[in-house]
C-alpha atoms as a PDB file:
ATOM      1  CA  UNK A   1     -63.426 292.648 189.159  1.00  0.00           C
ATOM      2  CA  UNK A   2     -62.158 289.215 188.417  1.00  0.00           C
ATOM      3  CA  UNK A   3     -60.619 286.821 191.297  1.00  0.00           C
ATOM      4  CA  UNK A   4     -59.036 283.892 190.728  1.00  0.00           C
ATOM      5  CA  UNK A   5     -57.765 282.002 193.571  1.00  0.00           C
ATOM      6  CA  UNK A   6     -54.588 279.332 192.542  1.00  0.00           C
ATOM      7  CA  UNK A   7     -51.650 277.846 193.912  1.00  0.00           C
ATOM      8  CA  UNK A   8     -47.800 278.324 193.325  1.00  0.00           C
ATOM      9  CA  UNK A   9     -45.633 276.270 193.934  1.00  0.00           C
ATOM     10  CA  UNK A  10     -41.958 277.245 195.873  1.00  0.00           C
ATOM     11  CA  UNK A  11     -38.363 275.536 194.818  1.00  0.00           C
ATOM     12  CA  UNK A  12     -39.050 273.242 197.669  1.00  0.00           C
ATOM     13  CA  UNK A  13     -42.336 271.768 195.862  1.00  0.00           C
ATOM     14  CA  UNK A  14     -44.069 274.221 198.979  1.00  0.00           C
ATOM     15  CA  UNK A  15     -47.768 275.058 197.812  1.00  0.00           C
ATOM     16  CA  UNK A  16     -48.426 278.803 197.723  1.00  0.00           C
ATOM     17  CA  UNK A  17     -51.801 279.510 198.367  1.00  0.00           C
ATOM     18  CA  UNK A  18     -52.517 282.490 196.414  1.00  0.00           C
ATOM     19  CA  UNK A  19     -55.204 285.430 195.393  1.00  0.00           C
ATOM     20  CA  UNK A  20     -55.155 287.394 192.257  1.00  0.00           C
ATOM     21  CA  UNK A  21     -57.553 290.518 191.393  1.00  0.00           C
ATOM     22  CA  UNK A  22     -58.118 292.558 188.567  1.00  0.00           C
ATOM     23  CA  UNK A  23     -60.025 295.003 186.674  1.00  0.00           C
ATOM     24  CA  UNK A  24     -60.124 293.154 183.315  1.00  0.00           C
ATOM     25  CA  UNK A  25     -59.922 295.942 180.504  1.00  0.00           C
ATOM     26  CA  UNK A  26     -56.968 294.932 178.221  1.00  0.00           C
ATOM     27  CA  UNK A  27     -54.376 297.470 179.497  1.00  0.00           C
ATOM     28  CA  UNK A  28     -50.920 295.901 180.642  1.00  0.00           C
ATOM     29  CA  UNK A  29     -51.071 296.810 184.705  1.00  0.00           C
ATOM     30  CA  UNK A  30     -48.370 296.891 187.424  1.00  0.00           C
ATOM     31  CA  UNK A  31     -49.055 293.749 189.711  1.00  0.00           C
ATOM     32  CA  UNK A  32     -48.667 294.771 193.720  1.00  0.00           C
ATOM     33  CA  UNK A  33     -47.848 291.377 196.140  1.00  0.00           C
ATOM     34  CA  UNK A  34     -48.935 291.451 199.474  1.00  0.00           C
ATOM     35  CA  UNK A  35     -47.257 290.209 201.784  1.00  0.00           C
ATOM     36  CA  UNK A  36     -48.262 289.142 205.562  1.00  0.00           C
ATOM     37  CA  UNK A  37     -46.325 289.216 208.870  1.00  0.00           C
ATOM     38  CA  UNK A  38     -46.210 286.720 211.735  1.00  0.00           C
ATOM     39  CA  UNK A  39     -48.885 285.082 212.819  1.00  0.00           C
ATOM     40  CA  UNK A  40     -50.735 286.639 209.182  1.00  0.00           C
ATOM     41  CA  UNK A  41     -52.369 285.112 206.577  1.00  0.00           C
ATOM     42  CA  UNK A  42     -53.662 286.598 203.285  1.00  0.00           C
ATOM     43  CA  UNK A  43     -57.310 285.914 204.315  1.00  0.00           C
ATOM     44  CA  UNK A  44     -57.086 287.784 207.948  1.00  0.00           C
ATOM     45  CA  UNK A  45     -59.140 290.607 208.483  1.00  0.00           C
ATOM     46  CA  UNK A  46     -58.636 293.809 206.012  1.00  0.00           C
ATOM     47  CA  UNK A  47     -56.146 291.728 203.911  1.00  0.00           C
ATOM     48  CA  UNK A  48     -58.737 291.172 201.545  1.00  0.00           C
ATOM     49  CA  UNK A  49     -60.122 294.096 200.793  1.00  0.00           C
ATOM     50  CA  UNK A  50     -56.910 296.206 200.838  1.00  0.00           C
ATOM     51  CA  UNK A  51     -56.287 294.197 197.987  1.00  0.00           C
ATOM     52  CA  UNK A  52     -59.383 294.513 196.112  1.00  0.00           C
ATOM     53  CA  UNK A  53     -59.209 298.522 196.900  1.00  0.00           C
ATOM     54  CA  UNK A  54     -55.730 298.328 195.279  1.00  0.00           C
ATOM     55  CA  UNK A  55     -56.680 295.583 192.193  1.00  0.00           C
ATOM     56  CA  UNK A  56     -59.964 298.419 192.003  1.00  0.00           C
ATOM     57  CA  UNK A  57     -56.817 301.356 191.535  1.00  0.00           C
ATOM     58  CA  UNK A  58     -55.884 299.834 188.325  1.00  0.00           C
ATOM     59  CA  UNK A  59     -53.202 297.244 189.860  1.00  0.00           C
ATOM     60  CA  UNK A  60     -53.097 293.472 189.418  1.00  0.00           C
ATOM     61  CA  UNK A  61     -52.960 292.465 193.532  1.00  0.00           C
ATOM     62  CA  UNK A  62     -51.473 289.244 194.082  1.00  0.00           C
ATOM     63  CA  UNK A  63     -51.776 287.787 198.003  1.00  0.00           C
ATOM     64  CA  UNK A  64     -50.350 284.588 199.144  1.00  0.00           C
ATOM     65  CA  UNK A  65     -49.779 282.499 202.155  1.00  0.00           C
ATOM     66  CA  UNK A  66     -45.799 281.443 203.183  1.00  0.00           C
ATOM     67  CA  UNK A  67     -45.968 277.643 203.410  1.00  0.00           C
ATOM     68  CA  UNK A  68     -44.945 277.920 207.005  1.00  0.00           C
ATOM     69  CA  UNK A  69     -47.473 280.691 208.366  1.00  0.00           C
ATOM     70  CA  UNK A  70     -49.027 277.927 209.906  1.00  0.00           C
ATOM     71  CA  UNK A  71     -52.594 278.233 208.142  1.00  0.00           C
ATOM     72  CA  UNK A  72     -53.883 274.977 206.002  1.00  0.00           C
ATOM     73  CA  UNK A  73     -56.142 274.329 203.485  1.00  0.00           C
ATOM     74  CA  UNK A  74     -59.519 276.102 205.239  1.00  0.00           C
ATOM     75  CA  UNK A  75     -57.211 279.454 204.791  1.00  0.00           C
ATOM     76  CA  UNK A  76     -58.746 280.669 208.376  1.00  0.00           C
ATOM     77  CA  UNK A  77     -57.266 278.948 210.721  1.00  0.00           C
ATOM     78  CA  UNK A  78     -53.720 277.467 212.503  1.00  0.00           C
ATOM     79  CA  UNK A  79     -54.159 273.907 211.534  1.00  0.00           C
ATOM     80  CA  UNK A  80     -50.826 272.796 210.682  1.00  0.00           C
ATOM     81  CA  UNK A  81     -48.712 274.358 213.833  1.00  0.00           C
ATOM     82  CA  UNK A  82     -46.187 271.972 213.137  1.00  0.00           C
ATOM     83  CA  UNK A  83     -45.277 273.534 209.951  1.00  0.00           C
ATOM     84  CA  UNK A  84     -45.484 277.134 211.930  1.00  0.00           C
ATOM     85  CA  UNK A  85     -43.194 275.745 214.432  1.00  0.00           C
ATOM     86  CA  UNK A  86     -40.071 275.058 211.402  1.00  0.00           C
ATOM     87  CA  UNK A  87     -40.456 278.407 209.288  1.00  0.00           C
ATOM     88  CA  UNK A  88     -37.403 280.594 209.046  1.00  0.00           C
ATOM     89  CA  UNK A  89     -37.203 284.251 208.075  1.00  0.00           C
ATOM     90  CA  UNK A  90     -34.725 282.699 205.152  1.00  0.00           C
ATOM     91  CA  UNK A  91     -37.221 280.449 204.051  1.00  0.00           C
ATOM     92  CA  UNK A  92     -40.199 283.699 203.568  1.00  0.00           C
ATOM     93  CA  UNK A  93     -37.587 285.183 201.026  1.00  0.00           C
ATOM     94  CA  UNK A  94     -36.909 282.718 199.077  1.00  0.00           C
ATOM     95  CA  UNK A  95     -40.522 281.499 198.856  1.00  0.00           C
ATOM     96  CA  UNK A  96     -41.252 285.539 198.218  1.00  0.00           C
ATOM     97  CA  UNK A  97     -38.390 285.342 195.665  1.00  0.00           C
ATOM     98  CA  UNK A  98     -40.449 282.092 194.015  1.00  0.00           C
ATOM     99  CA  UNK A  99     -43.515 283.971 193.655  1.00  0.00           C
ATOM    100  CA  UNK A 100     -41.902 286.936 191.718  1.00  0.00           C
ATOM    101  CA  UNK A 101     -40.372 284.837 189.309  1.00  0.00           C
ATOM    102  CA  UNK A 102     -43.138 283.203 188.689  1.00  0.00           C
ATOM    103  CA  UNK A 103     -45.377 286.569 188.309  1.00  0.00           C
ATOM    104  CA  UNK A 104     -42.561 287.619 185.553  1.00  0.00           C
ATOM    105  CA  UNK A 105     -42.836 284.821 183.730  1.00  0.00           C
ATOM    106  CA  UNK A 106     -46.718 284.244 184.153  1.00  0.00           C
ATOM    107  CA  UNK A 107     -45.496 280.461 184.374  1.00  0.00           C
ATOM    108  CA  UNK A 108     -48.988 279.244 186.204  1.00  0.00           C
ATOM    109  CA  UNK A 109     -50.493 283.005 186.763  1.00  0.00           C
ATOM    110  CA  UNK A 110     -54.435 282.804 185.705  1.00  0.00           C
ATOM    111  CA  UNK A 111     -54.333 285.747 183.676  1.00  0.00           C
ATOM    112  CA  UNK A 112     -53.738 286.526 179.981  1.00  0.00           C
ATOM    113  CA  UNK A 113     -50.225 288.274 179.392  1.00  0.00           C
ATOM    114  CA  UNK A 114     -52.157 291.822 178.049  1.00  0.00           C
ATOM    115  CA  UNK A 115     -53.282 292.365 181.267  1.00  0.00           C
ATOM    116  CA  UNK A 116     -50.333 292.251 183.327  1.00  0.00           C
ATOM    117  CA  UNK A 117     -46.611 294.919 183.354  1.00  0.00           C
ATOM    118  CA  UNK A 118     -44.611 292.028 184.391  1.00  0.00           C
ATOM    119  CA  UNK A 119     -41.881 294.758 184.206  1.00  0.00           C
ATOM    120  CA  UNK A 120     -43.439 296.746 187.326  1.00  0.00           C
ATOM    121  CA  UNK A 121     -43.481 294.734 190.092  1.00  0.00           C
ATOM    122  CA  UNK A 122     -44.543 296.886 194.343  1.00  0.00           C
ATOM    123  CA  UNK A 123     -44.445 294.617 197.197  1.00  0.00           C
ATOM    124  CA  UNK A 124     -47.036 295.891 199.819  1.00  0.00           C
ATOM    125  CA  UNK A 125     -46.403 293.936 203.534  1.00  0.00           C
ATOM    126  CA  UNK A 126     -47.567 294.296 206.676  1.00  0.00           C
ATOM    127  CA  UNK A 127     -45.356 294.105 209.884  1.00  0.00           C
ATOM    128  CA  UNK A 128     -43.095 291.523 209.767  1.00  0.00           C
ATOM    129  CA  UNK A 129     -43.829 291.101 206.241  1.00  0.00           C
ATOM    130  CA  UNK A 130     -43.220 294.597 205.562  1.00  0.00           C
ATOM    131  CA  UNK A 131     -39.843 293.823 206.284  1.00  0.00           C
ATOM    132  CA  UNK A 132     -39.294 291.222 204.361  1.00  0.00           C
ATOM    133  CA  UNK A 133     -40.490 292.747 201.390  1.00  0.00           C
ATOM    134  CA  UNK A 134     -37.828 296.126 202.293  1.00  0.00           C
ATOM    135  CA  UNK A 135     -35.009 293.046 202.210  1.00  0.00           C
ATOM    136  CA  UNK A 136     -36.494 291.076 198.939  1.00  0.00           C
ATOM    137  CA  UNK A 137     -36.855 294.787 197.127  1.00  0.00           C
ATOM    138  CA  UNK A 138     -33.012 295.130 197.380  1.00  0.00           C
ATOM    139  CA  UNK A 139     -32.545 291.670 195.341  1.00  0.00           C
ATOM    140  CA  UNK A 140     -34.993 291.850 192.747  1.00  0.00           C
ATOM    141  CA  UNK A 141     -34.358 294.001 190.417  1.00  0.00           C
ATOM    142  CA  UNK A 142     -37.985 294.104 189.167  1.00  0.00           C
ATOM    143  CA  UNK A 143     -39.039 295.296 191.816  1.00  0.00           C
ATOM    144  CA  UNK A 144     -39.274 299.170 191.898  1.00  0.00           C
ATOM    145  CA  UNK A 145     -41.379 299.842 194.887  1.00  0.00           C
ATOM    146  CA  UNK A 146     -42.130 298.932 198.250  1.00  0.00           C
ATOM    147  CA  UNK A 147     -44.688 300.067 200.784  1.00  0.00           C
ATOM    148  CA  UNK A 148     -44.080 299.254 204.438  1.00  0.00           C
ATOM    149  CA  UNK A 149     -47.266 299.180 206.595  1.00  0.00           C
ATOM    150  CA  UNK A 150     -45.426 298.883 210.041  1.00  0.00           C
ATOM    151  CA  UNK A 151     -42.111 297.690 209.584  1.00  0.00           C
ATOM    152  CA  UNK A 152     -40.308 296.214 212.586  1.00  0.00           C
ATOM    153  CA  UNK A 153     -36.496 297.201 212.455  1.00  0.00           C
ATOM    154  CA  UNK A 154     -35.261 294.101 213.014  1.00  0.00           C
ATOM    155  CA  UNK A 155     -36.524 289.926 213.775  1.00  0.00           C
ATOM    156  CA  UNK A 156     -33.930 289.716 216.846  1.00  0.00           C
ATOM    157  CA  UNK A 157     -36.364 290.322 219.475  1.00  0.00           C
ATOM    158  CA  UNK A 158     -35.389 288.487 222.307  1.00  0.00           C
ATOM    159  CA  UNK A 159     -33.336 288.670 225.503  1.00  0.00           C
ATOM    160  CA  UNK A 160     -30.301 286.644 226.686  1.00  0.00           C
ATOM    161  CA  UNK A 161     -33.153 284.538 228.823  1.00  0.00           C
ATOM    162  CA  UNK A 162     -35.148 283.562 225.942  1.00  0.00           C
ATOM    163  CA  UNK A 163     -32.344 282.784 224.052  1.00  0.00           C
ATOM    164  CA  UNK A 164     -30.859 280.061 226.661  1.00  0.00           C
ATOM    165  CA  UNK A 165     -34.395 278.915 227.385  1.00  0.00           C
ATOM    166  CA  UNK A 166     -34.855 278.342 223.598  1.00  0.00           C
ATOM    167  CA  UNK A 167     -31.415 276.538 223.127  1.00  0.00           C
ATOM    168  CA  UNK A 168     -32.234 274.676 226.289  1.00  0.00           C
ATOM    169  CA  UNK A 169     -35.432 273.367 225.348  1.00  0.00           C
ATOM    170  CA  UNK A 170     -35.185 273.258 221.652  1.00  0.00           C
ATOM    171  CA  UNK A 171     -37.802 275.801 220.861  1.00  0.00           C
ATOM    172  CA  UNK A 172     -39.566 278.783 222.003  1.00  0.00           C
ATOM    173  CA  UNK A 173     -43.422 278.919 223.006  1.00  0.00           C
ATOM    174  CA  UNK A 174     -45.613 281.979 222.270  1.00  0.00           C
ATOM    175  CA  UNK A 175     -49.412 282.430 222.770  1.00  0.00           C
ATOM    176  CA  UNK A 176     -51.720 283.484 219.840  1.00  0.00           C
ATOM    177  CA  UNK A 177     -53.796 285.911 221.678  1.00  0.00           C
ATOM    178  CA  UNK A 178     -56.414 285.826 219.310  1.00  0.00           C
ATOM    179  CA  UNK A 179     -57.281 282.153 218.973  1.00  0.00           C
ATOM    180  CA  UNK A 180     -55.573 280.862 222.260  1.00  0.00           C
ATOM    181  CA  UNK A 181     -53.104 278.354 220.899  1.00  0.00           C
ATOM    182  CA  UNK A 182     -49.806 277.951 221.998  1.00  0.00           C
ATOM    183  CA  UNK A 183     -47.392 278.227 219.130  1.00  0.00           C
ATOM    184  CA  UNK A 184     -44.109 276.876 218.569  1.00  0.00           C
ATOM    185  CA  UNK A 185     -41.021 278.062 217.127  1.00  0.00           C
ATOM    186  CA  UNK A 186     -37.762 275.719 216.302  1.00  0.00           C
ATOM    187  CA  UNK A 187     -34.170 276.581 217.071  1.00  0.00           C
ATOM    188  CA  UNK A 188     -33.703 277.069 213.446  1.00  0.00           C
ATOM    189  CA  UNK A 189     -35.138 280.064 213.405  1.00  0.00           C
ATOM    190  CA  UNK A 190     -33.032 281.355 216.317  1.00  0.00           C
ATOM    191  CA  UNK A 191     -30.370 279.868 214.792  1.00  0.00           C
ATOM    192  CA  UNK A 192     -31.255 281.404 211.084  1.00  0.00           C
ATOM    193  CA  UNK A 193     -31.647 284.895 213.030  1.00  0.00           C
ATOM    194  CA  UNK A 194     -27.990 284.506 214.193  1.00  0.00           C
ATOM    195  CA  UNK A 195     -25.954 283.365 211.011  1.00  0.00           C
ATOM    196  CA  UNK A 196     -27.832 285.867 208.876  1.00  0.00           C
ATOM    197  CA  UNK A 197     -27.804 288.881 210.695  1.00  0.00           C
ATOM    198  CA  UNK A 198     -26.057 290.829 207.919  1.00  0.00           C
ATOM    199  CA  UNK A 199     -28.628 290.049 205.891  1.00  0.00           C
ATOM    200  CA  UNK A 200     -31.875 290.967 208.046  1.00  0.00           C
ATOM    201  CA  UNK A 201     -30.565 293.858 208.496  1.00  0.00           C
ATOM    202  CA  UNK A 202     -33.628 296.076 207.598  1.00  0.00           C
ATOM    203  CA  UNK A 203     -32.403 299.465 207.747  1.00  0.00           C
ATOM    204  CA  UNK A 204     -29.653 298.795 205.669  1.00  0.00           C
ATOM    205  CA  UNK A 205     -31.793 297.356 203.175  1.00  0.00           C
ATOM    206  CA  UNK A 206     -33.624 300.116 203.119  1.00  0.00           C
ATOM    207  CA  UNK A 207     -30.560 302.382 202.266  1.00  0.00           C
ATOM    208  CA  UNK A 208     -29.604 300.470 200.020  1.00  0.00           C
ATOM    209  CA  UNK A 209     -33.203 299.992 198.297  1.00  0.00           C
ATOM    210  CA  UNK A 210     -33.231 303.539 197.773  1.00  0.00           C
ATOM    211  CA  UNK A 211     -29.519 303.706 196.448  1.00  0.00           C
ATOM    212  CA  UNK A 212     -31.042 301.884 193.641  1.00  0.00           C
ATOM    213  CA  UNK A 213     -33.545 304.887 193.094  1.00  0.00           C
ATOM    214  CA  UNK A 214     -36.915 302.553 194.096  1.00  0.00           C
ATOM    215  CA  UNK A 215     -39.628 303.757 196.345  1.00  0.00           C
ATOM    216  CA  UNK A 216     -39.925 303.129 199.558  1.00  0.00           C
ATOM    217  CA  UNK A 217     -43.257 304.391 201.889  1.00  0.00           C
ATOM    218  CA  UNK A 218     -43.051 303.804 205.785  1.00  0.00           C
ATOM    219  CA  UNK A 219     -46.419 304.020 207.587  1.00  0.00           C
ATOM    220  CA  UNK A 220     -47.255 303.504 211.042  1.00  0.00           C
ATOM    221  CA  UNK A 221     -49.732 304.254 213.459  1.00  0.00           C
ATOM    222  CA  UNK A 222     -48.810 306.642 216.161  1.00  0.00           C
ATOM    223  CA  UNK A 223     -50.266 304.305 218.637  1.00  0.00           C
ATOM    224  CA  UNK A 224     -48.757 300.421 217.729  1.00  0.00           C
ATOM    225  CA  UNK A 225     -47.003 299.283 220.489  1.00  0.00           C
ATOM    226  CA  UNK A 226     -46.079 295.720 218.397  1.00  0.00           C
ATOM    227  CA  UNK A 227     -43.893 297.472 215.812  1.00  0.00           C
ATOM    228  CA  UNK A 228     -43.143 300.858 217.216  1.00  0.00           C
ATOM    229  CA  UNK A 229     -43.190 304.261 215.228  1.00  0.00           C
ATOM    230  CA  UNK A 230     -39.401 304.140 216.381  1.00  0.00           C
ATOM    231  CA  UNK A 231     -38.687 301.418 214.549  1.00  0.00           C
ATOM    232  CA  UNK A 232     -39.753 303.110 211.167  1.00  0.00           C
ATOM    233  CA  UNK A 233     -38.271 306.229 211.978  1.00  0.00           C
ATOM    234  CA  UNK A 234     -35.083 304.054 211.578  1.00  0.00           C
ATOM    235  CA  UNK A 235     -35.989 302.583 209.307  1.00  0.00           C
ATOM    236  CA  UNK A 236     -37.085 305.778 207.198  1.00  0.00           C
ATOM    237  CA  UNK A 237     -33.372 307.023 208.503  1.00  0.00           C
ATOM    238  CA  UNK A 238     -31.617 305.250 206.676  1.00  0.00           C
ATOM    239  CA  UNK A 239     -33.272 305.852 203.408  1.00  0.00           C
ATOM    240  CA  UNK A 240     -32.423 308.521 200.756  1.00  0.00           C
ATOM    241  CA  UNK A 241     -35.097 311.127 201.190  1.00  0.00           C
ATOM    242  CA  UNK A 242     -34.879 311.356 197.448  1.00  0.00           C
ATOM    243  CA  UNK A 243     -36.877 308.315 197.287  1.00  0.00           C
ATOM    244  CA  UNK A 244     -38.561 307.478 200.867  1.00  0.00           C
ATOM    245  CA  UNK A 245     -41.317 308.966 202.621  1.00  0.00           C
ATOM    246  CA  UNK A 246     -42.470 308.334 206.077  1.00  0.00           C
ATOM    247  CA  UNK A 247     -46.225 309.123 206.980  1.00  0.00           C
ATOM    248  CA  UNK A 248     -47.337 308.212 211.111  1.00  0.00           C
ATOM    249  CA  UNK A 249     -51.234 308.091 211.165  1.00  0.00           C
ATOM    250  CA  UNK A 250     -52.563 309.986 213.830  1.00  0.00           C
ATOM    251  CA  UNK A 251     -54.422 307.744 216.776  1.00  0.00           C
ATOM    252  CA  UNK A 252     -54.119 304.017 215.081  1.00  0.00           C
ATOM    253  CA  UNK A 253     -52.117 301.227 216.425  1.00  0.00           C
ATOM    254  CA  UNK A 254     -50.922 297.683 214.850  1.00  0.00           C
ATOM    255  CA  UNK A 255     -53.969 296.941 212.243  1.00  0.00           C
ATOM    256  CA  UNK A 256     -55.077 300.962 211.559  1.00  0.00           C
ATOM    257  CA  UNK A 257     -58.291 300.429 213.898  1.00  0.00           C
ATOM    258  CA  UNK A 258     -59.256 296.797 211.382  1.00  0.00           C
ATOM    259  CA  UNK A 259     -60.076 293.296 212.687  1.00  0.00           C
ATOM    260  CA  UNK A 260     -60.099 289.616 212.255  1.00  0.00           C
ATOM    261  CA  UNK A 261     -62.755 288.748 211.639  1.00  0.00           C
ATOM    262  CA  UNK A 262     -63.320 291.671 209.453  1.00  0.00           C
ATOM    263  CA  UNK A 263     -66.011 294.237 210.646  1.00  0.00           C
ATOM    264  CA  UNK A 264     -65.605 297.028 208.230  1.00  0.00           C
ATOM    265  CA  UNK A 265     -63.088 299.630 207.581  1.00  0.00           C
ATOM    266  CA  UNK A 266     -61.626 302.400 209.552  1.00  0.00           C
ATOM    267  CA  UNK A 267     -60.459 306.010 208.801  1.00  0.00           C
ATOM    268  CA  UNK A 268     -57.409 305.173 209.321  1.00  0.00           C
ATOM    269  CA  UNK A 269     -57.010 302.535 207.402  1.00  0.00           C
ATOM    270  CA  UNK A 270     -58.470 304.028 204.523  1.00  0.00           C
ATOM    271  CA  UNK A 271     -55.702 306.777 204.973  1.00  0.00           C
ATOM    272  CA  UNK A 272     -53.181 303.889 204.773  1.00  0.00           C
ATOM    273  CA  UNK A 273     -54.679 302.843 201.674  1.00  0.00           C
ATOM    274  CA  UNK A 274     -54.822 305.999 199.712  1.00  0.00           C
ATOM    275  CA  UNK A 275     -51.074 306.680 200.583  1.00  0.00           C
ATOM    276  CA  UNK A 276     -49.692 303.430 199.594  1.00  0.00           C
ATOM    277  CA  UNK A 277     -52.179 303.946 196.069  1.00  0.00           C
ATOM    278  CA  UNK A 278     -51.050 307.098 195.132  1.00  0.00           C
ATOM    279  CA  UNK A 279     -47.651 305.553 195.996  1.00  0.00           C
ATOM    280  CA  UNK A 280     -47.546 302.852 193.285  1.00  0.00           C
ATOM    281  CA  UNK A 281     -48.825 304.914 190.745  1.00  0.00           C
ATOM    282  CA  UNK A 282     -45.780 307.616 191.640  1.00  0.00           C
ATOM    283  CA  UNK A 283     -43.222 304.685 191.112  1.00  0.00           C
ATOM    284  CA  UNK A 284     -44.597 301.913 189.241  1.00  0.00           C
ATOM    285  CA  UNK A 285     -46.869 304.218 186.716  1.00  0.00           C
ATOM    286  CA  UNK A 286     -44.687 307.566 186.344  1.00  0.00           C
ATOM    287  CA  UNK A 287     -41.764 306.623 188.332  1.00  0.00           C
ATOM    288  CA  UNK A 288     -39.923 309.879 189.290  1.00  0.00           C
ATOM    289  CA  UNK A 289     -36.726 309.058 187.488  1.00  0.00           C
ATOM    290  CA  UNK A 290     -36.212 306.444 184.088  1.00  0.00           C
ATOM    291  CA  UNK A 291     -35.931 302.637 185.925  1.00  0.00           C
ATOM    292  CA  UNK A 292     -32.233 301.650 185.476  1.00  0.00           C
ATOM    293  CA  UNK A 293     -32.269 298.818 183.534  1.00  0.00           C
END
């Protein structure tokens, strides 16, 4: 398997750390984008090797880092907090947005054009990520699948407290529980959350993803308490059946039993993996229904 690591570059001049994988064999393959949630970054615990599994599936796996998740240039750790504290869910879709067009044209992809379906584009995220990718599916129209490893239903999670504490203060404060840091988070993207609530609105996105006859794949442990089965369910509510599928694994929280740093695979996730798999190669391989052009 070939892996090339590289860097993109977003319509703000952002860098874009990115991954690419592939089995190199001369036949033009569908390219799958990960995408990670808050607090993620492409290198954190089973990222990596979900994406070789997928890249090993006969998909061209693309990972990247937002410029604002808050990791630098080691890839492992929160060294530029300051950058964390500014992001905005606005500025994750147009920086998603960036990397698509780029992956259509190849402009600055390591990877010769025979190898790559430009054409058949799956965005794979995880939590908050998997939500973004349900809102960037609905705009890009080469885009013709998404999987959504648990979704949350919406980024307006906080009470009238936080709210006036965060307007009174000028940011919010949360706790990494993994490394111990305290994180900040600007009014901007309070105040982002607020003008574009229309627009994050994930269940509608995903109704309307499917009204465009793409895939969309839910799945959720029965046990995640950060990004409830609930919130799939309405997510998955929304949806025509026609073209969404929900699947709850059994006994698995957040992360499907994996860990940062990584310490090997779990049942669970490899459940996860096989679903979303057979997924893409449903809609991006023999896609139900001929793609509207």
């Amino acid at each position: 398997m070939i892996h090339e690591k590289f860097v993109l570059r977003s319509r703000e001049g952002e860098k874009l750390r990115a991954d690419l994988r592939y089995v190199s064999n001369g036949r033009r393959k569908p390219i799958i984008i990960f995408i990670h949630g808050f607090k993620g970054f492409k290198d954190w615990g089973p990222f990596p090797n979900i994406c070789d599994q997928i890249a090993a599936r006969g998909f061209v796996s693309v990972a990247f880092n937002f410029s604002h998740n808050g990791v630098g240039e080691d890839l492992l750790t929160f060294s530029e907090l300051d950058r964390f504290a500014e992001n905005t869910f606005s500025r994750e879709l147009e920086e998603l947005s960036d990397v698509i067009d780029q992956l259509i044209s190849l402009d600055n992809i390591p990877i010769a054009a025979e190898e790559v379906n430009s054409d058949a584009i799956g965005l794979h995220g995880h939590s908050r990520g998997a939500s973004i990718a349900i809102l960037a599916g609905v705009r890009q129209r080469l885009v013709r699948a998404v999987a959504a490893w648990a979704p949350v239903s919406h980024f307006d999670r906080y009470t009238a407290r936080q709210r006036q504490e965060w307007r009174s203060q000028g940011y919010a404060e949360i706790q990494n529980a993994r490394t111990g840091q305290s994180m900040r988070l600007n009014l901007s993207l309070l105040e982002d959350i607020e003008v574009n609530k229309d627009k994050f609105n994930i269940p509608a996105s995903a109704k309307k993803l499917t009204s465009q006859e793409k895939g969309l794949l839910v799945v959720v442990g029965s046990e995640d308490l950060t990004a409830k089965p609930e919130e799939s369910e309405s997510i998955y509510g929304e949806a025509s059946k026609r073209f969404a599928e929900l699947d709850i694994i059994q006994n698995t929280g957040h992360t499907f039993g994996a860990e940062h740093p990584f310490k090997g695979s779990t049942s669970a996730l490899e459940k996860a993996i096989d679903l979303t798999a057979d997924f893409f190669l449903r809609y991006l391989v023999n896609h139900p229904i001929p793609f509207p052009e």
